[in-house]
C-alpha atoms as a PDB file:
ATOM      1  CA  UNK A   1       0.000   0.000   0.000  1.00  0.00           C
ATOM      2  CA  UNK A   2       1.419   2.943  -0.770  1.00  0.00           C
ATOM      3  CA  UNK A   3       0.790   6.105   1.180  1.00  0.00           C
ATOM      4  CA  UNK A   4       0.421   9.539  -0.568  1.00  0.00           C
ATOM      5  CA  UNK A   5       1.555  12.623   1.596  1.00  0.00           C
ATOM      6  CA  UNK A   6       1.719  16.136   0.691  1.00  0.00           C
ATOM      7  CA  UNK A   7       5.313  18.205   0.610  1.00  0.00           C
ATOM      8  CA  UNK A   8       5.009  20.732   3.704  1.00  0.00           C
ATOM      9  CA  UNK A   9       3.828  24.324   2.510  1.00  0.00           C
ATOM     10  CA  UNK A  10       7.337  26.433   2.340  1.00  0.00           C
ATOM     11  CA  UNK A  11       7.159  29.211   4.577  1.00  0.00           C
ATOM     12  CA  UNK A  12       5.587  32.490   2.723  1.00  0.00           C
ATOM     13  CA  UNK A  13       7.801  34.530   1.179  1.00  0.00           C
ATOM     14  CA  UNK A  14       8.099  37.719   3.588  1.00  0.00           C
ATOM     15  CA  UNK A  15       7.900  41.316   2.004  1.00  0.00           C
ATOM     16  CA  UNK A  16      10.618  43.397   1.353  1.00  0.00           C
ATOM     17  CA  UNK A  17      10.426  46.913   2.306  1.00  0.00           C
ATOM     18  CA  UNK A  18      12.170  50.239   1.323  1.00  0.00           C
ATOM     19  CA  UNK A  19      15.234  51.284   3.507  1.00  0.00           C
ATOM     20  CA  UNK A  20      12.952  54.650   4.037  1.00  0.00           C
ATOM     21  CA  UNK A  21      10.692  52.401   5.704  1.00  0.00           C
ATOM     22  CA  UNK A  22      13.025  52.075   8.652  1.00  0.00           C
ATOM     23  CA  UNK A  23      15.052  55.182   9.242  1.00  0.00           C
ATOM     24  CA  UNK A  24      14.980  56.691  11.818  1.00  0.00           C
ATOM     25  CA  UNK A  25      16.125  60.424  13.667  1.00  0.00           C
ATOM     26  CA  UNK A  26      17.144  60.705  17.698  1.00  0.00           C
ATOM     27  CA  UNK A  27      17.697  63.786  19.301  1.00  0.00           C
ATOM     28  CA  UNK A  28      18.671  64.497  23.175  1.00  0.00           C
ATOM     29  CA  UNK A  29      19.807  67.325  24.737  1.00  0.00           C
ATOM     30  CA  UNK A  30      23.537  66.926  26.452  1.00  0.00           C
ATOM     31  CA  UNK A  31      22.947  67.492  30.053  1.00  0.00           C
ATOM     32  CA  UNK A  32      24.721  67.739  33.590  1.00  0.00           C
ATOM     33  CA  UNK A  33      24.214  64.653  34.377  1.00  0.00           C
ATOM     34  CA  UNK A  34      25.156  63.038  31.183  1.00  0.00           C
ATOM     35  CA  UNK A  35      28.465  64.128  30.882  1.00  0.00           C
ATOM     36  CA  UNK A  36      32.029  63.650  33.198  1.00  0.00           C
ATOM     37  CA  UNK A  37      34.037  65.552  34.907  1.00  0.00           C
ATOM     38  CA  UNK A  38      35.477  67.774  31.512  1.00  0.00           C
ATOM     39  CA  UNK A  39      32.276  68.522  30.769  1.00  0.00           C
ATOM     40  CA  UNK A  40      31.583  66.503  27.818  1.00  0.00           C
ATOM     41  CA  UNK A  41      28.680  63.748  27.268  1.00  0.00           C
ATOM     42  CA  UNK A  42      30.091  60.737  28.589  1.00  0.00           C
ATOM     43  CA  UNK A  43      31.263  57.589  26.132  1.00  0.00           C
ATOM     44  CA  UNK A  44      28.690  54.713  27.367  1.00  0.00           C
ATOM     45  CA  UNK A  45      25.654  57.398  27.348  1.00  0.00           C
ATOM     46  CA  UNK A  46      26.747  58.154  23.289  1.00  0.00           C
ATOM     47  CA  UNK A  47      26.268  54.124  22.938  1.00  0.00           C
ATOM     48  CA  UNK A  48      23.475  54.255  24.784  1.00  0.00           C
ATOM     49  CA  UNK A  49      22.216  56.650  22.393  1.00  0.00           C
ATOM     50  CA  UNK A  50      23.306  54.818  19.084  1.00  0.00           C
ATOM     51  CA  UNK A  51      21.910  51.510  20.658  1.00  0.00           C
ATOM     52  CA  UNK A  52      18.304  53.111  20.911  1.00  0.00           C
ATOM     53  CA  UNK A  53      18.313  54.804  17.687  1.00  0.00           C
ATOM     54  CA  UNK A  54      19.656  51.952  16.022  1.00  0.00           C
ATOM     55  CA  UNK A  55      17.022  49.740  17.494  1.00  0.00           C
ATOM     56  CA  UNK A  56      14.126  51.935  16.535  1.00  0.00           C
ATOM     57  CA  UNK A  57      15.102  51.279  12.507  1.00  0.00           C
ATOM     58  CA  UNK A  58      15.604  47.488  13.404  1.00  0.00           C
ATOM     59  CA  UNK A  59      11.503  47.312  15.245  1.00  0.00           C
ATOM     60  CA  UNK A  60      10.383  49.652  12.446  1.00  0.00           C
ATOM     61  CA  UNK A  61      11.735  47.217   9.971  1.00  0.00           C
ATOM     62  CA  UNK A  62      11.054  43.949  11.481  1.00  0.00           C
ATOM     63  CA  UNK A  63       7.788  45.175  12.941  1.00  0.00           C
ATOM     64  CA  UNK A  64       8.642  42.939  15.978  1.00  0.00           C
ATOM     65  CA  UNK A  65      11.207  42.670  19.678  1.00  0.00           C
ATOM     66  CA  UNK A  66      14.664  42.797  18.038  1.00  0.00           C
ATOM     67  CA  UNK A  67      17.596  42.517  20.435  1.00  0.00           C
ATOM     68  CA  UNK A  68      21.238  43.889  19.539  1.00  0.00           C
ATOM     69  CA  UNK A  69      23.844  41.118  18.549  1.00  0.00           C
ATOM     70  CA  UNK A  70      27.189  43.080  17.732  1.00  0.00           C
ATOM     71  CA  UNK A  71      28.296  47.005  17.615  1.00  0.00           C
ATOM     72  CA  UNK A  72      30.813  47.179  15.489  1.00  0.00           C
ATOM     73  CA  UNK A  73      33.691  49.384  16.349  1.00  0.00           C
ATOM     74  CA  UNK A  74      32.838  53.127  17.630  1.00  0.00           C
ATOM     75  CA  UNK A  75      35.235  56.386  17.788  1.00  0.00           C
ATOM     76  CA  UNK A  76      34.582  59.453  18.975  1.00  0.00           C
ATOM     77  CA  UNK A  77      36.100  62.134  16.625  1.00  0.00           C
ATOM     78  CA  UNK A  78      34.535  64.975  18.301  1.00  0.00           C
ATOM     79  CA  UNK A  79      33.532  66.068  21.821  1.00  0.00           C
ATOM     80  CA  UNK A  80      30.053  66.545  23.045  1.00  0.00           C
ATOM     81  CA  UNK A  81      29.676  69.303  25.918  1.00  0.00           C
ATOM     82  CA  UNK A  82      26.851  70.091  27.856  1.00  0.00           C
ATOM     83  CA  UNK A  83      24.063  71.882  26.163  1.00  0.00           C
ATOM     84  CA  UNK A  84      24.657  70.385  22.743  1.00  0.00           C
ATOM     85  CA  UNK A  85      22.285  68.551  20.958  1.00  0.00           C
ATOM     86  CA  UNK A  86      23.383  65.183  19.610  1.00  0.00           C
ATOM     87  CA  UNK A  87      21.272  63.968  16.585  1.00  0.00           C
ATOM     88  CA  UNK A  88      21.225  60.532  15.813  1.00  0.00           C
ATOM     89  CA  UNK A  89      20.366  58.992  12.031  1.00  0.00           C
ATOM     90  CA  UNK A  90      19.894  55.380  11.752  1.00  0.00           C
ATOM     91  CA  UNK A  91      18.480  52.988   9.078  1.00  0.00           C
ATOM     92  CA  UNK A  92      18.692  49.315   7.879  1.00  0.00           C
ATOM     93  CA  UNK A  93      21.759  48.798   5.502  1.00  0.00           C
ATOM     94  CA  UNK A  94      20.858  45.068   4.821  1.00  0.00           C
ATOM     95  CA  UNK A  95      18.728  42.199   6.373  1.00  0.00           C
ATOM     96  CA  UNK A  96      20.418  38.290   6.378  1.00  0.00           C
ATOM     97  CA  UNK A  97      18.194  36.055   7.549  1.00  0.00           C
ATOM     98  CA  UNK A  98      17.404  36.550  11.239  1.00  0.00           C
ATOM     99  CA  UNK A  99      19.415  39.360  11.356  1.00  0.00           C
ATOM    100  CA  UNK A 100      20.313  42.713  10.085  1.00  0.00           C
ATOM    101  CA  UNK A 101      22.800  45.262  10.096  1.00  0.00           C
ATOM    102  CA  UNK A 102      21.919  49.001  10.710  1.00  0.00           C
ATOM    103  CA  UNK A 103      24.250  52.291  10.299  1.00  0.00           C
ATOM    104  CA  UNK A 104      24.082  54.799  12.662  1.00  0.00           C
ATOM    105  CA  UNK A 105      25.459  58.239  12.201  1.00  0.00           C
ATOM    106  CA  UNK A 106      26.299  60.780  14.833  1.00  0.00           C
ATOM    107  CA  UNK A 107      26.164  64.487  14.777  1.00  0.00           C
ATOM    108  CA  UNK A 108      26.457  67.242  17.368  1.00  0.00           C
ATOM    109  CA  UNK A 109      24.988  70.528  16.750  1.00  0.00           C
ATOM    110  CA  UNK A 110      25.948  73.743  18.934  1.00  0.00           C
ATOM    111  CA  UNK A 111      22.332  75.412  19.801  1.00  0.00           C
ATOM    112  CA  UNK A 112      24.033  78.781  20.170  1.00  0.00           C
ATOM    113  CA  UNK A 113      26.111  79.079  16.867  1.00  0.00           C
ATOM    114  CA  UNK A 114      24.474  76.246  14.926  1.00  0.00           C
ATOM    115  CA  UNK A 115      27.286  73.947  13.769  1.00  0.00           C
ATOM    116  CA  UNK A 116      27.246  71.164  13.275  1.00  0.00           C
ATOM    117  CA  UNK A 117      30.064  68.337  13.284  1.00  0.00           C
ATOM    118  CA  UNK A 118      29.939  64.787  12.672  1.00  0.00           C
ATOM    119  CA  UNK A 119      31.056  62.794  15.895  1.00  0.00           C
ATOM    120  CA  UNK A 120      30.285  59.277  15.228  1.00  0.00           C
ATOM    121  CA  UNK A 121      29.504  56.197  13.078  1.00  0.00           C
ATOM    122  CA  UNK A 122      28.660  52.568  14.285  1.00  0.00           C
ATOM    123  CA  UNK A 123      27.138  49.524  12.685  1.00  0.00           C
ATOM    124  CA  UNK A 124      24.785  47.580  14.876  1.00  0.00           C
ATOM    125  CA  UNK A 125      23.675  44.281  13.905  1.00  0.00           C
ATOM    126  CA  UNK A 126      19.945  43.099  15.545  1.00  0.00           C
ATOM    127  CA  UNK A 127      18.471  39.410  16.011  1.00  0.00           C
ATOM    128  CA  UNK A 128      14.492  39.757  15.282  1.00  0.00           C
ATOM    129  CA  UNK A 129      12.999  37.331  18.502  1.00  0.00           C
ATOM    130  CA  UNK A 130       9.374  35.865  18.328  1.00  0.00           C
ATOM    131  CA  UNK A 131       6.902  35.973  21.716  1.00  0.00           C
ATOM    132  CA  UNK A 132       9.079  32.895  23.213  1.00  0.00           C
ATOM    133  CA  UNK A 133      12.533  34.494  22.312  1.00  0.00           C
ATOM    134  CA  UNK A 134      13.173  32.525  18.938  1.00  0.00           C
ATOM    135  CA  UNK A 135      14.962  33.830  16.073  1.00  0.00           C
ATOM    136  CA  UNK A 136      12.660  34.266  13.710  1.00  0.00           C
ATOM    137  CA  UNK A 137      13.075  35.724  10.012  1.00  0.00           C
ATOM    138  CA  UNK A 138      12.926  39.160   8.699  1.00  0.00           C
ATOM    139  CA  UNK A 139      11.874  40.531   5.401  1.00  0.00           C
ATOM    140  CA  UNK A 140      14.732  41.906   2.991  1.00  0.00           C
ATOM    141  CA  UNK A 141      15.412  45.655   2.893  1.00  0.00           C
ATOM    142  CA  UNK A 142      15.259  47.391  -0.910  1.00  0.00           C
ATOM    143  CA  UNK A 143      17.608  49.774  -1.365  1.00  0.00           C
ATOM    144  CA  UNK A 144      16.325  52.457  -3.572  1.00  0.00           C
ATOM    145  CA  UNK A 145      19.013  55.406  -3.694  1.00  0.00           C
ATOM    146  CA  UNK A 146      22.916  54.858  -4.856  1.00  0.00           C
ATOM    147  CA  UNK A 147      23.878  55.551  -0.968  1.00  0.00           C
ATOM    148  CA  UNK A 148      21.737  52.870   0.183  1.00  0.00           C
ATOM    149  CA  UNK A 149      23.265  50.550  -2.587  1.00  0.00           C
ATOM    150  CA  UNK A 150      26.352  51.034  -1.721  1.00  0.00           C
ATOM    151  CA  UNK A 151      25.374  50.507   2.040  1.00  0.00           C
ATOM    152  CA  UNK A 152      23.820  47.684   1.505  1.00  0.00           C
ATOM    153  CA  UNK A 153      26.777  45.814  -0.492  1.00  0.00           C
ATOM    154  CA  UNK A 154      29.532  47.149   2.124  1.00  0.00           C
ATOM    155  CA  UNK A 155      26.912  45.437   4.660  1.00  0.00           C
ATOM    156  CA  UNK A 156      27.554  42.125   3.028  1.00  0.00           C
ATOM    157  CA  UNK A 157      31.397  42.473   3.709  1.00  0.00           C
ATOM    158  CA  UNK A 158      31.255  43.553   7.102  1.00  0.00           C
ATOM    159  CA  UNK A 159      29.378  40.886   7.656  1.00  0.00           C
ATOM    160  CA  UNK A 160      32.041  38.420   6.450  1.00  0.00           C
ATOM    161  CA  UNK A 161      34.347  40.027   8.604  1.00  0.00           C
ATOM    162  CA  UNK A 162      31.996  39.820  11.518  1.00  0.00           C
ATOM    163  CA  UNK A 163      31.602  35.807  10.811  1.00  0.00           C
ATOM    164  CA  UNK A 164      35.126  35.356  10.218  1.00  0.00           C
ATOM    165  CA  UNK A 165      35.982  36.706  13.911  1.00  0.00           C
ATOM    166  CA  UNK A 166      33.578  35.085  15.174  1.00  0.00           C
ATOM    167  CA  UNK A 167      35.026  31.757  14.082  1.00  0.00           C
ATOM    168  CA  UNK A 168      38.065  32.919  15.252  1.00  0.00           C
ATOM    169  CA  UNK A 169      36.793  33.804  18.598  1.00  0.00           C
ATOM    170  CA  UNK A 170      35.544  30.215  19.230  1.00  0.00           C
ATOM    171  CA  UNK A 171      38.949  28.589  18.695  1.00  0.00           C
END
């Protein structure tokens, strides 16, 4: 007797979105209590900063929790001192499968003169999580512009790199 089953359903394809779809702008306002004994914002409350802009691209994108897996390496070219507004730009460079990578880009603007300098850049990469804290998939990003082209290829490197010292890590 033979038996006839039918091949499980693949899992639907998920929709890609636009990396306009995701970006995202953070402002704060450098204050007393955020900055050390010079008088400038402190280092961990800058990442603190990236971490939560990043992370608003990464839900607006995934549409679900997302938790941060890796922050690639951060400088600080420029000083932040009290009563200077940082402003944060963030955005999804390029989804893998679970993951994706999002750019963050730092300025600081001086309220009183209106400069503005750029102080930092990072690359975050976010894990989207289900209710029971599974990976779970994400849709692809489209770039649409020649920046976020570009973005999203370098995105692809880094991302060898980041698998590469991983590996290395383990041994």
């Amino acid at each position: 007797m033979v038996m006839m089953t039918t091949p499980p359903e693949a899992p639907p394809q998920l929709p890609a979105k636009p990396v306009r779809e995701s970006q995202a702008i953070y402002t704060e306002l450098t204050l007393p209590n955020d900055a050390n004994s010079l008088g400038t914002l402190f280092g961990g409350k800058l990442m603190q900063c990236v971490d939560l802009c990043a992370a608003i691209a990464a839900v607006r994108h995934a549409r679900c929790a997302v938790v941060t897996a890796s922050v690639d390496q951060l400088t600080f070219l420029q000083p932040v001192k009290i009563g200077q507004l940082v402003i944060l730009k963030s955005s999804v460079n390029r989804v893998f499968r679970t993951s994706m990578e999002v750019g963050v880009k730092v300025w600081v603007e001086d309220l009183a003169s209106g400069e503005v300098k750029h102080v930092s850049s990072a690359y975050l990469t976010f894990v989207a999580l289900d209710k029971d804290r599974q990976r779970i998939p994400i849709g692809p990003v489209t770039p649409e512009t020649e920046d976020e082209i570009r973005r999203y290829e370098h995105a692809g490197h880094r991302r060898e790199v980041r698998l590469q010292m991983r590996e290395a890590m383990k041994k």
